[in-house]
C-alpha atoms as a PDB file:
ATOM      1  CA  UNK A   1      94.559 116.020 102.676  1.00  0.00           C
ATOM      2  CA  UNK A   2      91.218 114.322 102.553  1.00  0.00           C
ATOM      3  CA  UNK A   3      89.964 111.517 100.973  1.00  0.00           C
ATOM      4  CA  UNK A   4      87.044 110.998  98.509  1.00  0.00           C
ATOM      5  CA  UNK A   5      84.213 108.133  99.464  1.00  0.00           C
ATOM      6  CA  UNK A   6      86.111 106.753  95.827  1.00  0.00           C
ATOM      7  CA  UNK A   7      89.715 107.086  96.616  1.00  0.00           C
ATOM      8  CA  UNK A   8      89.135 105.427  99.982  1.00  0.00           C
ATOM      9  CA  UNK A   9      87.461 102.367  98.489  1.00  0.00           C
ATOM     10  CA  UNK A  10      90.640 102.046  96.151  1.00  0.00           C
ATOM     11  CA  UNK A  11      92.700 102.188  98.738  1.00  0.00           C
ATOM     12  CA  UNK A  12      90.410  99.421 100.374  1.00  0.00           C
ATOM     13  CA  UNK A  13      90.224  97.390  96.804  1.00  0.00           C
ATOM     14  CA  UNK A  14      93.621  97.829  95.789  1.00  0.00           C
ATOM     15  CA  UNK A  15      94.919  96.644  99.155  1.00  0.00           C
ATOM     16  CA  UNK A  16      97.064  99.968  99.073  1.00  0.00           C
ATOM     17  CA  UNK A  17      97.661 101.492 103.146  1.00  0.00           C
ATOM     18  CA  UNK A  18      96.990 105.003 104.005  1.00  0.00           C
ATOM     19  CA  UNK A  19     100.099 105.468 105.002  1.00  0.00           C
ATOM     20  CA  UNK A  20     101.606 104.969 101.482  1.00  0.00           C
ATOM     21  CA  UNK A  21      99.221 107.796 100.016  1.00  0.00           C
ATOM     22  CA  UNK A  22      99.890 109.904 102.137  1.00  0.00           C
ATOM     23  CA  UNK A  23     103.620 109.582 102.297  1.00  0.00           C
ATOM     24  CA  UNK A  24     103.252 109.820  98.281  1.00  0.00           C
ATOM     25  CA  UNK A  25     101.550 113.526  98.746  1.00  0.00           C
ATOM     26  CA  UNK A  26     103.954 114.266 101.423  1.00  0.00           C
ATOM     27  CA  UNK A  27     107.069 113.465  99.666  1.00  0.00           C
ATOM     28  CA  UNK A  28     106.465 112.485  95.613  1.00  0.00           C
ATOM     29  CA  UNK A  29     109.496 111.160  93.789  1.00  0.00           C
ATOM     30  CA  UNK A  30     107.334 113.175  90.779  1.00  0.00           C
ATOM     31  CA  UNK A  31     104.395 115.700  90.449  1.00  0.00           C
ATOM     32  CA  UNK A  32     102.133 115.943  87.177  1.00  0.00           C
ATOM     33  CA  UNK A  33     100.054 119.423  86.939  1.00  0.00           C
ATOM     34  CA  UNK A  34      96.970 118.485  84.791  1.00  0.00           C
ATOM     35  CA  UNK A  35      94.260 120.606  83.148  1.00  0.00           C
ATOM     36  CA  UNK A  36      91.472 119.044  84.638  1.00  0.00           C
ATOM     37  CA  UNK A  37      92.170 120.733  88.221  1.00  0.00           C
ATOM     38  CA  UNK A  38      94.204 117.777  89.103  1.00  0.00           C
ATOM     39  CA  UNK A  39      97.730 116.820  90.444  1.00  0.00           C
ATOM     40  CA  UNK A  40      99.151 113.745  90.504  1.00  0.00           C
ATOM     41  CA  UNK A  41     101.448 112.742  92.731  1.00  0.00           C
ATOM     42  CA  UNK A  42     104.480 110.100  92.266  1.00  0.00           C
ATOM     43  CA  UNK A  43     105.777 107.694  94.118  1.00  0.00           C
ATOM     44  CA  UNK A  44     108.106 104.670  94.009  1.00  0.00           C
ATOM     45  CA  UNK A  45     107.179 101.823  96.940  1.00  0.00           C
ATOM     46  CA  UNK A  46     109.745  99.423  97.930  1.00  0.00           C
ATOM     47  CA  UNK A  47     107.191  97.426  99.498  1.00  0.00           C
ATOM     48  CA  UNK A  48     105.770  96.603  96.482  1.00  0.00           C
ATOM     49  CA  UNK A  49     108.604  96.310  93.854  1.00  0.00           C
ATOM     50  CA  UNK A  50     109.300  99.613  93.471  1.00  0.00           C
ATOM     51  CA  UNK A  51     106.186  99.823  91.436  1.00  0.00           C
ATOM     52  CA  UNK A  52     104.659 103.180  91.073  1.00  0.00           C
ATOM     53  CA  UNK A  53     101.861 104.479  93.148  1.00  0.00           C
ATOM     54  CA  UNK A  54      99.953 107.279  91.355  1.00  0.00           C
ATOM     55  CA  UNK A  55      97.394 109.435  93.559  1.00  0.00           C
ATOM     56  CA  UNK A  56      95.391 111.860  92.166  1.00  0.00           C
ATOM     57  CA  UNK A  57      94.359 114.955  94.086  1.00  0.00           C
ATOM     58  CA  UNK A  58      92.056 117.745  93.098  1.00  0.00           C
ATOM     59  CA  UNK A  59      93.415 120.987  93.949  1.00  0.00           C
ATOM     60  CA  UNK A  60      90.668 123.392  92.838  1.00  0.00           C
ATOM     61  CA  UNK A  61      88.833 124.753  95.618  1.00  0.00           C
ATOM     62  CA  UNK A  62      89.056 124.448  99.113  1.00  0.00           C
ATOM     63  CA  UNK A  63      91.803 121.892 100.900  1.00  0.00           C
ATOM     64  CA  UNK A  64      93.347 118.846  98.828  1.00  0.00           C
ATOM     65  CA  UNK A  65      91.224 116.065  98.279  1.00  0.00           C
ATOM     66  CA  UNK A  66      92.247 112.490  96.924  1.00  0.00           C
ATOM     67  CA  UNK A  67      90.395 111.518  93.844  1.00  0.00           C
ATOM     68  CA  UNK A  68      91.855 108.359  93.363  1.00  0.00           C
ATOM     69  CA  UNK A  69      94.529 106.203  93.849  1.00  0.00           C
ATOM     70  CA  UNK A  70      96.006 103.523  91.955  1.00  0.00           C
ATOM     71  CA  UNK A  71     100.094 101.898  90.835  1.00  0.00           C
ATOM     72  CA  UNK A  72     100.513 102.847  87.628  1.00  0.00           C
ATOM     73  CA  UNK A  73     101.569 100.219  84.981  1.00  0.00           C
ATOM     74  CA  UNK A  74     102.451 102.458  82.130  1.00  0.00           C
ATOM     75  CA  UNK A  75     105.561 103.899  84.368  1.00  0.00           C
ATOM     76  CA  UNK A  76     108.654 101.440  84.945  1.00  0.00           C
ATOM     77  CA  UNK A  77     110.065 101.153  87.601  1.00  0.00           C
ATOM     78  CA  UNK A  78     114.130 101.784  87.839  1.00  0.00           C
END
């Protein structure tokens, strides 16, 4: 997976690790297939209350690239 110049300054911003991304991609808890050439990937974090982490990939073209990354608010957690 790569990253965006924008997803990596979330990441930076947001004070969210690599390492949490990419485990998201890796191993989502859920997967969201979107119109706009997108798929979003799901994923609860412990670390963090169990608050969602949502990052976005665009899968049109070549290899998977992160759009963006962000926790979601609008999902609850368990």
């Amino acid at each position: 997976m790569d990253f965006s110049a924008h997803c990596r300054k979330m990441l930076e911003e947001r004070e969210i690790p690599l390492a949490w991304a990419e485990r998201a991609f890796r191993d989502p808890d859920r997967t969201e297939e979107r119109a706009d050439g997108t798929r979003h990937y799901l994923k609860q974090v412990p670390e963090r209350g169990h608050r969602w982490l949502r990052v976005v990939i665009s899968v049109a073209g070549g290899s998977p690239t992160c759009v963006t990354v962000f926790f979601d608010r609008r999902l609850r957690t368990f």
